[in-house]
N, C-alpha and C. Protein backbone atom coordinates (compact mmCIF):
# COMPACT_ATOMS: atom_id res chain seq x y z
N UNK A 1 -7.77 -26.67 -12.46
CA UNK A 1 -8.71 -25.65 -12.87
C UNK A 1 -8.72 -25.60 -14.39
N UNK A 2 -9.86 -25.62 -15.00
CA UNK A 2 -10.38 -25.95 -16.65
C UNK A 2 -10.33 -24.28 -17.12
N UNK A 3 -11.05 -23.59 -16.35
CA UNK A 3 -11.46 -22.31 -17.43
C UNK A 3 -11.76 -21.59 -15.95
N UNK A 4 -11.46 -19.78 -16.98
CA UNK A 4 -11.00 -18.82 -15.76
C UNK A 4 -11.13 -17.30 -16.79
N UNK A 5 -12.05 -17.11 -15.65
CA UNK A 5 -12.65 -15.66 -16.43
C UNK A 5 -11.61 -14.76 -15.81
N UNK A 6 -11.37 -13.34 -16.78
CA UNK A 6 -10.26 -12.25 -16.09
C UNK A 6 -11.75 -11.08 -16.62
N UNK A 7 -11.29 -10.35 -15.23
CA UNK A 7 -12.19 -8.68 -15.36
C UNK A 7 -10.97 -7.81 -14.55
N UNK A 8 -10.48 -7.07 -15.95
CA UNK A 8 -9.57 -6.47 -15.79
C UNK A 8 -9.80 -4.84 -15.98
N UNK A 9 -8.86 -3.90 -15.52
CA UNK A 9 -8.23 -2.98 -16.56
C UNK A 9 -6.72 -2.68 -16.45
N UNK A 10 -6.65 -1.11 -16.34
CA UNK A 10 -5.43 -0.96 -16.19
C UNK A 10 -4.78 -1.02 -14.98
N UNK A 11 -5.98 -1.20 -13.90
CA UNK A 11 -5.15 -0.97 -12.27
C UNK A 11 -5.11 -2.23 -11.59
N UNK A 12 -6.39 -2.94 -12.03
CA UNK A 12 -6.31 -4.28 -11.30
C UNK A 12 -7.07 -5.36 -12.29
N UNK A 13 -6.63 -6.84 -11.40
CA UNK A 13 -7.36 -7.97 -12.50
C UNK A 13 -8.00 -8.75 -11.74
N UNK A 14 -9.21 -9.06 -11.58
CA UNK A 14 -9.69 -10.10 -10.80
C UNK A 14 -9.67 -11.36 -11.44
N UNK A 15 -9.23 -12.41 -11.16
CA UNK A 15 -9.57 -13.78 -11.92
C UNK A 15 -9.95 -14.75 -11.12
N UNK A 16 -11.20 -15.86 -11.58
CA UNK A 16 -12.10 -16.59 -11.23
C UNK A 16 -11.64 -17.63 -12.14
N UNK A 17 -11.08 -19.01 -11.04
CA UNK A 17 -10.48 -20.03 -11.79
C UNK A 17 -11.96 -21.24 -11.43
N UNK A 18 -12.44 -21.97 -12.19
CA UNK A 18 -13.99 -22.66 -12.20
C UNK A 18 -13.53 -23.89 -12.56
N UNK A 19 -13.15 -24.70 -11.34
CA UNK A 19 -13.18 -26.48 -11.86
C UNK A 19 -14.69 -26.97 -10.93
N UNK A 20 -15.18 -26.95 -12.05
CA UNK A 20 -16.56 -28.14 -11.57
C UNK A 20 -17.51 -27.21 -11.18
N UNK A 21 -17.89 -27.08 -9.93
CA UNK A 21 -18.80 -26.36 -9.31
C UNK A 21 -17.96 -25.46 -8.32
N UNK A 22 -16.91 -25.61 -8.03
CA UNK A 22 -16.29 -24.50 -7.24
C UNK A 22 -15.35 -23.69 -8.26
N UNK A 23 -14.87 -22.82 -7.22
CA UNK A 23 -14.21 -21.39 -7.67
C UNK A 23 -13.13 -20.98 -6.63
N UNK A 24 -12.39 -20.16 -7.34
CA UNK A 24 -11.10 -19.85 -6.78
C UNK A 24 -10.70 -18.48 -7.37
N UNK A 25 -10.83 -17.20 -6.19
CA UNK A 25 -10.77 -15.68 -6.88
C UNK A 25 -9.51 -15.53 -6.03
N UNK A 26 -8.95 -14.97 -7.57
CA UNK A 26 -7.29 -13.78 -6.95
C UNK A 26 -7.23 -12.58 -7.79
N UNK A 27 -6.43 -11.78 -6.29
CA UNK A 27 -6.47 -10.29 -7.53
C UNK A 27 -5.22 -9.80 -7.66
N UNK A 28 -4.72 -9.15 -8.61
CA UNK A 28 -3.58 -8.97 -9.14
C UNK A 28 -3.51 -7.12 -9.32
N UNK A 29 -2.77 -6.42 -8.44
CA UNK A 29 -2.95 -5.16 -9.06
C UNK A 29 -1.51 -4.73 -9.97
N UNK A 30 -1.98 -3.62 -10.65
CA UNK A 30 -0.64 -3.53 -12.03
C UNK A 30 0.44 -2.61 -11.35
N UNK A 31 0.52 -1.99 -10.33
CA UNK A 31 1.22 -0.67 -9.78
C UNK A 31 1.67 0.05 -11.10
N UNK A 32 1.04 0.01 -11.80
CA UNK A 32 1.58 1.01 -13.39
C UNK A 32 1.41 2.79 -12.81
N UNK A 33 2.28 3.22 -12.96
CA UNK A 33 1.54 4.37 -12.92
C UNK A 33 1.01 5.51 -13.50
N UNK A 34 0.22 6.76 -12.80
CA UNK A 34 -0.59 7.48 -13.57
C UNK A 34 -0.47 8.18 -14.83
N UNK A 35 -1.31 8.61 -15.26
CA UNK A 35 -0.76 9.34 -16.57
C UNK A 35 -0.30 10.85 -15.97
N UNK A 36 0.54 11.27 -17.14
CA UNK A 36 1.57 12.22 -17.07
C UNK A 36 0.59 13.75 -17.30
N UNK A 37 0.48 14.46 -16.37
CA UNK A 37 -0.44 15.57 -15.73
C UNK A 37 0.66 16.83 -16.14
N UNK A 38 1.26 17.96 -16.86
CA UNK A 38 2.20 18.85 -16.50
C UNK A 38 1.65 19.61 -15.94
N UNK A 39 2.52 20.75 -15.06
CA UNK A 39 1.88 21.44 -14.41
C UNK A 39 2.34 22.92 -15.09
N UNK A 40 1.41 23.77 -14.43
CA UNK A 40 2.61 25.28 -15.03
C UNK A 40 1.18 25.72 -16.02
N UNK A 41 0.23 25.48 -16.30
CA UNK A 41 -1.15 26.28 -17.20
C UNK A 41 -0.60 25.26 -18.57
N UNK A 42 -1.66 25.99 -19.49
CA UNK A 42 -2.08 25.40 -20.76
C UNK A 42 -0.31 25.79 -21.48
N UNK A 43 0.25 26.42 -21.38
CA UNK A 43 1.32 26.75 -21.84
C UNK A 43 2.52 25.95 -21.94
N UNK A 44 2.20 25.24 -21.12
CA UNK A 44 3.18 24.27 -20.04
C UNK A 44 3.36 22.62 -20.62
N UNK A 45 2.40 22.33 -21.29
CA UNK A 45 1.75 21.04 -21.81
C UNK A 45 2.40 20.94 -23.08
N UNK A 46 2.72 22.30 -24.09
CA UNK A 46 2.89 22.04 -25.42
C UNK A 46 4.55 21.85 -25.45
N UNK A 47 5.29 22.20 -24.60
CA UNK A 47 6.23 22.60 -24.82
C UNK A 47 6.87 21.38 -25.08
N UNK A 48 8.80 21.49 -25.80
CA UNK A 48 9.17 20.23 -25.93
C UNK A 48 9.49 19.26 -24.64
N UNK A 49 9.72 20.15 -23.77
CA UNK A 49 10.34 19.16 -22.61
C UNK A 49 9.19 18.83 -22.18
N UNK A 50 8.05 18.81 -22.30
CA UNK A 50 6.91 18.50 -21.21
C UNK A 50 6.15 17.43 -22.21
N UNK A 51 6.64 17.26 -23.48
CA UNK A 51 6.07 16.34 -24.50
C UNK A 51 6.96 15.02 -24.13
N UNK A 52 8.31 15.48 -24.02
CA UNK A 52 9.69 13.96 -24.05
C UNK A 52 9.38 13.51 -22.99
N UNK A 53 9.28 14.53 -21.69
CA UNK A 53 8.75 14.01 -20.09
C UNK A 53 7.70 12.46 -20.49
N UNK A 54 6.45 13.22 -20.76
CA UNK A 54 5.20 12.35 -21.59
C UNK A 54 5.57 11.12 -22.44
N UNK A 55 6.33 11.49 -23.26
CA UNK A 55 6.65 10.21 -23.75
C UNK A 55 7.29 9.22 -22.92
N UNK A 56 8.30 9.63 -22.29
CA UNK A 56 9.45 8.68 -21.87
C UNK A 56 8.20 8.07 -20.58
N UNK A 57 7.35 8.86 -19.87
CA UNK A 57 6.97 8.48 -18.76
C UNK A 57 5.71 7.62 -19.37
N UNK A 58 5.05 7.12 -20.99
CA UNK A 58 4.15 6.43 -21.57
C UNK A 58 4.92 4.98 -21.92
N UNK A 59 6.36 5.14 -22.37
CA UNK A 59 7.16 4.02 -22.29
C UNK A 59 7.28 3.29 -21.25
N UNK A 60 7.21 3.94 -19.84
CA UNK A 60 7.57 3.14 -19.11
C UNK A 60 6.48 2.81 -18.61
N UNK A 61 5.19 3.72 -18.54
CA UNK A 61 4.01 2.42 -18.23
C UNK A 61 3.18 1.67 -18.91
N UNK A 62 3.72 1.84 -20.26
CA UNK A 62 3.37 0.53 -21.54
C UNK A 62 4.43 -0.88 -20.82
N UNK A 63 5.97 -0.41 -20.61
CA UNK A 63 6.07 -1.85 -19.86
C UNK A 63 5.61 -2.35 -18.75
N UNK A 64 5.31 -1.35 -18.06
CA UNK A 64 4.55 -1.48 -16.81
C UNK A 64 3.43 -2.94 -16.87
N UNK A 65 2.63 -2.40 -17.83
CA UNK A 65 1.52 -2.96 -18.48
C UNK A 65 1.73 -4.03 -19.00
N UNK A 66 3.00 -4.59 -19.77
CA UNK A 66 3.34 -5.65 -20.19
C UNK A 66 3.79 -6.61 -18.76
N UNK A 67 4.29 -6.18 -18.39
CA UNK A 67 4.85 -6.93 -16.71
C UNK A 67 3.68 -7.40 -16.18
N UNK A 68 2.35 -6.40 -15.94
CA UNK A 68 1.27 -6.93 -15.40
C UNK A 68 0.76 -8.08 -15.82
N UNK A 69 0.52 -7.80 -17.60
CA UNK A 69 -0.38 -8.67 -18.67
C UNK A 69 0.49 -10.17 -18.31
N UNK A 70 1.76 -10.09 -17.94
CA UNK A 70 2.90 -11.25 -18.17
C UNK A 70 2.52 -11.97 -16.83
N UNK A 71 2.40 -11.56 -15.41
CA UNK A 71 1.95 -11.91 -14.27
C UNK A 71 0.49 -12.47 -14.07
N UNK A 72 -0.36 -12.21 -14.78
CA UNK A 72 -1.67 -12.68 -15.17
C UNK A 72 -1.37 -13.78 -16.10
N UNK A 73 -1.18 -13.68 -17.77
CA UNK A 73 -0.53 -14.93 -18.16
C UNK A 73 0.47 -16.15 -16.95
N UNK A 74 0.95 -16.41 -16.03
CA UNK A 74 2.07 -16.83 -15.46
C UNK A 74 0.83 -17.76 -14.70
N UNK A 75 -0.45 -16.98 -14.42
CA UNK A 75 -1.58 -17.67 -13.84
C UNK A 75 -2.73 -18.65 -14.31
N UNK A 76 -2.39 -18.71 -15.34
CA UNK A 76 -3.01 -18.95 -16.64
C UNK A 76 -2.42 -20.87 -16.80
N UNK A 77 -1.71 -20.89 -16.44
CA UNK A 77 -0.88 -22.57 -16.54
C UNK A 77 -1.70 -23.89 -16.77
N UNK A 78 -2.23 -23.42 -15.73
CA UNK A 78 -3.65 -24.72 -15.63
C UNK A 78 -5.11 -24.30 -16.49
N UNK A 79 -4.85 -24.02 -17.18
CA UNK A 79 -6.27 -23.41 -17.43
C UNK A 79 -6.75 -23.43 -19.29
N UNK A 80 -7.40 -24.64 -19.87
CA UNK A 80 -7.71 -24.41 -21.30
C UNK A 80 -8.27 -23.53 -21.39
N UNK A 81 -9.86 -23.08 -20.89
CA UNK A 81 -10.34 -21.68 -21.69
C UNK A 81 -10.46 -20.33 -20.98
N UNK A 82 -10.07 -19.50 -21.14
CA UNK A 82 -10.64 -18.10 -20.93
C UNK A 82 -11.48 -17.40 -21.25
N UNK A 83 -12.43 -16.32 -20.60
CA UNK A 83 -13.02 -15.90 -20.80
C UNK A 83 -12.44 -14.13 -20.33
N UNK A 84 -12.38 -12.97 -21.22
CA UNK A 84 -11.70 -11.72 -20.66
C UNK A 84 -12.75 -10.89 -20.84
N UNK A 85 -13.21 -9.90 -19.82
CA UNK A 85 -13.85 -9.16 -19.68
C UNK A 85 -13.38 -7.80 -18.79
N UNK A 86 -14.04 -6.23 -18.84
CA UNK A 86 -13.41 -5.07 -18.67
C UNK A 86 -13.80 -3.91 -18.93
N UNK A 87 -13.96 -2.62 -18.14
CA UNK A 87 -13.96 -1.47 -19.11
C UNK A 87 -13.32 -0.86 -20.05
N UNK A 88 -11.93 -1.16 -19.95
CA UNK A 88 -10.87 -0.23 -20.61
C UNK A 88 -10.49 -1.53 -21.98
N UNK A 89 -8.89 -0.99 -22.17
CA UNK A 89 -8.64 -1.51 -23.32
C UNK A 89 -7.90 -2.55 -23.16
N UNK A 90 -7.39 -2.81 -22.07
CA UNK A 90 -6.64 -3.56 -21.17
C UNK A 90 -6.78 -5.01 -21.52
N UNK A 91 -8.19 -5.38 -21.55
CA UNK A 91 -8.71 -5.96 -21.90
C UNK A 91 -7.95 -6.72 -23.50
N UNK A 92 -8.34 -6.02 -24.55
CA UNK A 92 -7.57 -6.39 -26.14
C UNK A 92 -5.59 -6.36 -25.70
N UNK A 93 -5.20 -5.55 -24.82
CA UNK A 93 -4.38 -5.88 -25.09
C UNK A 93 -3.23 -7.00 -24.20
N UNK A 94 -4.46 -7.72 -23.34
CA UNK A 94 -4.27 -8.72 -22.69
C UNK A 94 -4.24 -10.14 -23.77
N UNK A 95 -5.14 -10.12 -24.52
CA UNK A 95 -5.73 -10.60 -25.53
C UNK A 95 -4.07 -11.17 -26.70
N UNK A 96 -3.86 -9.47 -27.24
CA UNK A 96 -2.82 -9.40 -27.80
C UNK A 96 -0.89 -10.37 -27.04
N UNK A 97 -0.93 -10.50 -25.89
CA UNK A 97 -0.03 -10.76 -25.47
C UNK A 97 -0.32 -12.28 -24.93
N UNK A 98 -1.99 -12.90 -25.18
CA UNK A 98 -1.71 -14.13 -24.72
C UNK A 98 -1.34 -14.69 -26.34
N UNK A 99 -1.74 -13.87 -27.81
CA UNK A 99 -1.91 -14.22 -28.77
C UNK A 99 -0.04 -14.47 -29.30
N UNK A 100 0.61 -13.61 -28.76
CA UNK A 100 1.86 -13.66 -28.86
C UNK A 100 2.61 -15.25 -28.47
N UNK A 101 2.18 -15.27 -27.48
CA UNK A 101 2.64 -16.98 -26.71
C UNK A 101 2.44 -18.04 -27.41
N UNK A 102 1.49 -18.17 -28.24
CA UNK A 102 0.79 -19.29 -29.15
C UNK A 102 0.72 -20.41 -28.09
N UNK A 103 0.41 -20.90 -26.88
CA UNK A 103 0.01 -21.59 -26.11
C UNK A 103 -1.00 -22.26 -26.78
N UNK A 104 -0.64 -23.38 -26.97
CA UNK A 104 -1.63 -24.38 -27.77
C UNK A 104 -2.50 -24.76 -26.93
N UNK A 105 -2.71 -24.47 -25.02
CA UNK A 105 -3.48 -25.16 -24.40
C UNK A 105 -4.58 -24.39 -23.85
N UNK A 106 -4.05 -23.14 -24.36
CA UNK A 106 -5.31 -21.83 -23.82
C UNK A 106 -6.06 -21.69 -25.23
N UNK A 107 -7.53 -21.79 -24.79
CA UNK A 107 -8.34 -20.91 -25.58
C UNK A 107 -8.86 -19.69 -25.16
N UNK A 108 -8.89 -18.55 -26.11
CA UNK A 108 -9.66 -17.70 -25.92
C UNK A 108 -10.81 -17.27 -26.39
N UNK A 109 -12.11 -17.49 -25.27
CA UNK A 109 -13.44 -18.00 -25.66
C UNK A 109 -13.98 -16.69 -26.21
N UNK A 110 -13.74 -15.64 -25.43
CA UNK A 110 -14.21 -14.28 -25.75
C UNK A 110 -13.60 -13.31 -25.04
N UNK A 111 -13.78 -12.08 -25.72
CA UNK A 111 -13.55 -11.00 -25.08
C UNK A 111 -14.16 -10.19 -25.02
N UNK A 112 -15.36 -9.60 -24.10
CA UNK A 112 -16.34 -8.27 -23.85
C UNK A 112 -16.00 -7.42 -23.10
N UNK A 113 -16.68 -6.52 -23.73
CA UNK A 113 -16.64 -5.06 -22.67
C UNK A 113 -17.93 -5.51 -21.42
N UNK A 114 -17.42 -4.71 -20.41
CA UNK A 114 -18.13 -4.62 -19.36
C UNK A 114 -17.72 -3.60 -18.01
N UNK A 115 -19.05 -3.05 -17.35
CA UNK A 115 -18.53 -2.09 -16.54
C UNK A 115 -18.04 -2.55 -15.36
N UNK A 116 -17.40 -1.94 -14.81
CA UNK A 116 -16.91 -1.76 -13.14
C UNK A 116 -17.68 -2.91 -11.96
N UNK A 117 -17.66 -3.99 -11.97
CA UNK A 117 -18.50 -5.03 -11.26
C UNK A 117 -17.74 -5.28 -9.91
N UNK A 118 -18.29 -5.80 -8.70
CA UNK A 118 -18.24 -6.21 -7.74
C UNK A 118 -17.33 -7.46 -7.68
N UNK A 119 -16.86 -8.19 -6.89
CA UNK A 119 -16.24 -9.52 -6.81
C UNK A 119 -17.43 -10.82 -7.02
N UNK A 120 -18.80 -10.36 -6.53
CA UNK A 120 -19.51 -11.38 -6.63
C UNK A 120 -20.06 -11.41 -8.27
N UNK A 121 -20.46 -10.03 -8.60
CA UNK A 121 -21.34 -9.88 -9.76
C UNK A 121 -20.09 -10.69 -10.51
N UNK A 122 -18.90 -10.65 -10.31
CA UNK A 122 -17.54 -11.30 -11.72
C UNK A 122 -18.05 -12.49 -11.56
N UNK A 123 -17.77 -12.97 -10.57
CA UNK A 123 -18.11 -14.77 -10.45
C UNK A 123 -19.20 -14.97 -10.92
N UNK A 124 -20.25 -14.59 -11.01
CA UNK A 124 -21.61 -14.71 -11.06
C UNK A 124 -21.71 -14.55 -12.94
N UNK A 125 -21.12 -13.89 -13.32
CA UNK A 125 -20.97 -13.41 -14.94
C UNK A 125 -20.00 -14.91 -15.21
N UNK A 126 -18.85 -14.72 -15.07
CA UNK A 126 -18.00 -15.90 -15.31
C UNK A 126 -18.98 -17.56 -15.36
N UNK A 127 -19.46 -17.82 -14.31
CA UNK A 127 -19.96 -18.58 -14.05
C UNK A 127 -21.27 -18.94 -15.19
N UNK A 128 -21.49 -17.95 -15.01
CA UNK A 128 -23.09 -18.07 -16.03
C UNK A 128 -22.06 -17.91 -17.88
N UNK A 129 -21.53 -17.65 -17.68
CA UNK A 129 -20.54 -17.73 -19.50
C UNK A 129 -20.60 -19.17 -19.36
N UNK A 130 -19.76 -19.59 -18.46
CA UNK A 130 -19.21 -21.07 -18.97
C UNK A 130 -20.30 -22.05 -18.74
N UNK A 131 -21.24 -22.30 -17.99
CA UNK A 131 -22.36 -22.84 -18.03
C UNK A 131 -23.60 -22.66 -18.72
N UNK A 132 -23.54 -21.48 -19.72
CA UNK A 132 -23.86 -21.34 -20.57
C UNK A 132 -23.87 -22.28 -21.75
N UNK A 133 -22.22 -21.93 -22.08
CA UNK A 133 -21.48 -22.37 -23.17
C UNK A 133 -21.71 -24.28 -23.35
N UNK A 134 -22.54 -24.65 -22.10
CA UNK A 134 -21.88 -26.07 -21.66
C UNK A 134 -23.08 -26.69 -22.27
């Protein structure tokens, strides 16, 4: 497999691996979990223990997030170019962690925003990038 579009965010990643005229879709979800909600009214939110809660519970799904980004990279082996696409930010900082690796054999062709798509509409986007590009 040559080149392999990702449409990601923070919960899940679809990737579309494209040798030739066929395709090959897998999905990867992050089990990161939610953001940190306190309970108890507006009162409840400022306080110190409900700030350290917040933090400590943002640390652990920033690694969360790195574990995911690292399991997606791990898929990545066979593959010179990428193409990353997404609503969220997930996206750049997928970006950021393939940039870390310096993998001399991945390119990264682009990275766009994009909304909430179907399994077909991804392939169908992916597909039309790289045959584009060609």
């Amino acid at each position: 497999m040559n080149k392999m579009g990702i449409w990601l965010d923070h919960k899940k990643a679809v990737m579309v691996f494209l040798d030739g005229e066929t395709h090959k879709i897998e999905h990867l979800e992050s089990d990161a979990e939610n953001h940190y909600r306190p309970r108890g009214g507006w009162k409840s939110s400022g306080s110190n223990v409900a700030q350290s809660k917040e933090k400590s519970l943002e640390e652990r799904r920033d690694h969360q997030y790195h574990e995911f980004y690292q399991k997606i990279i791990e898929m990545c082996d066979n593959v010179g170019h990428i193409y990353i696409f997404g609503p969220s930010e997930a996206k750049l900082e997928l970006r950021k962690e393939l940039d870390k690796i310096k993998r001399s054999h991945i390119t990264i062709d682009d990275v766009q925003a994009s909304d909430k798509l179907s399994d077909y509409e991804i392939v169908n986007k992916v597909k039309l990038y790289f045959h584009a590009g060609i």
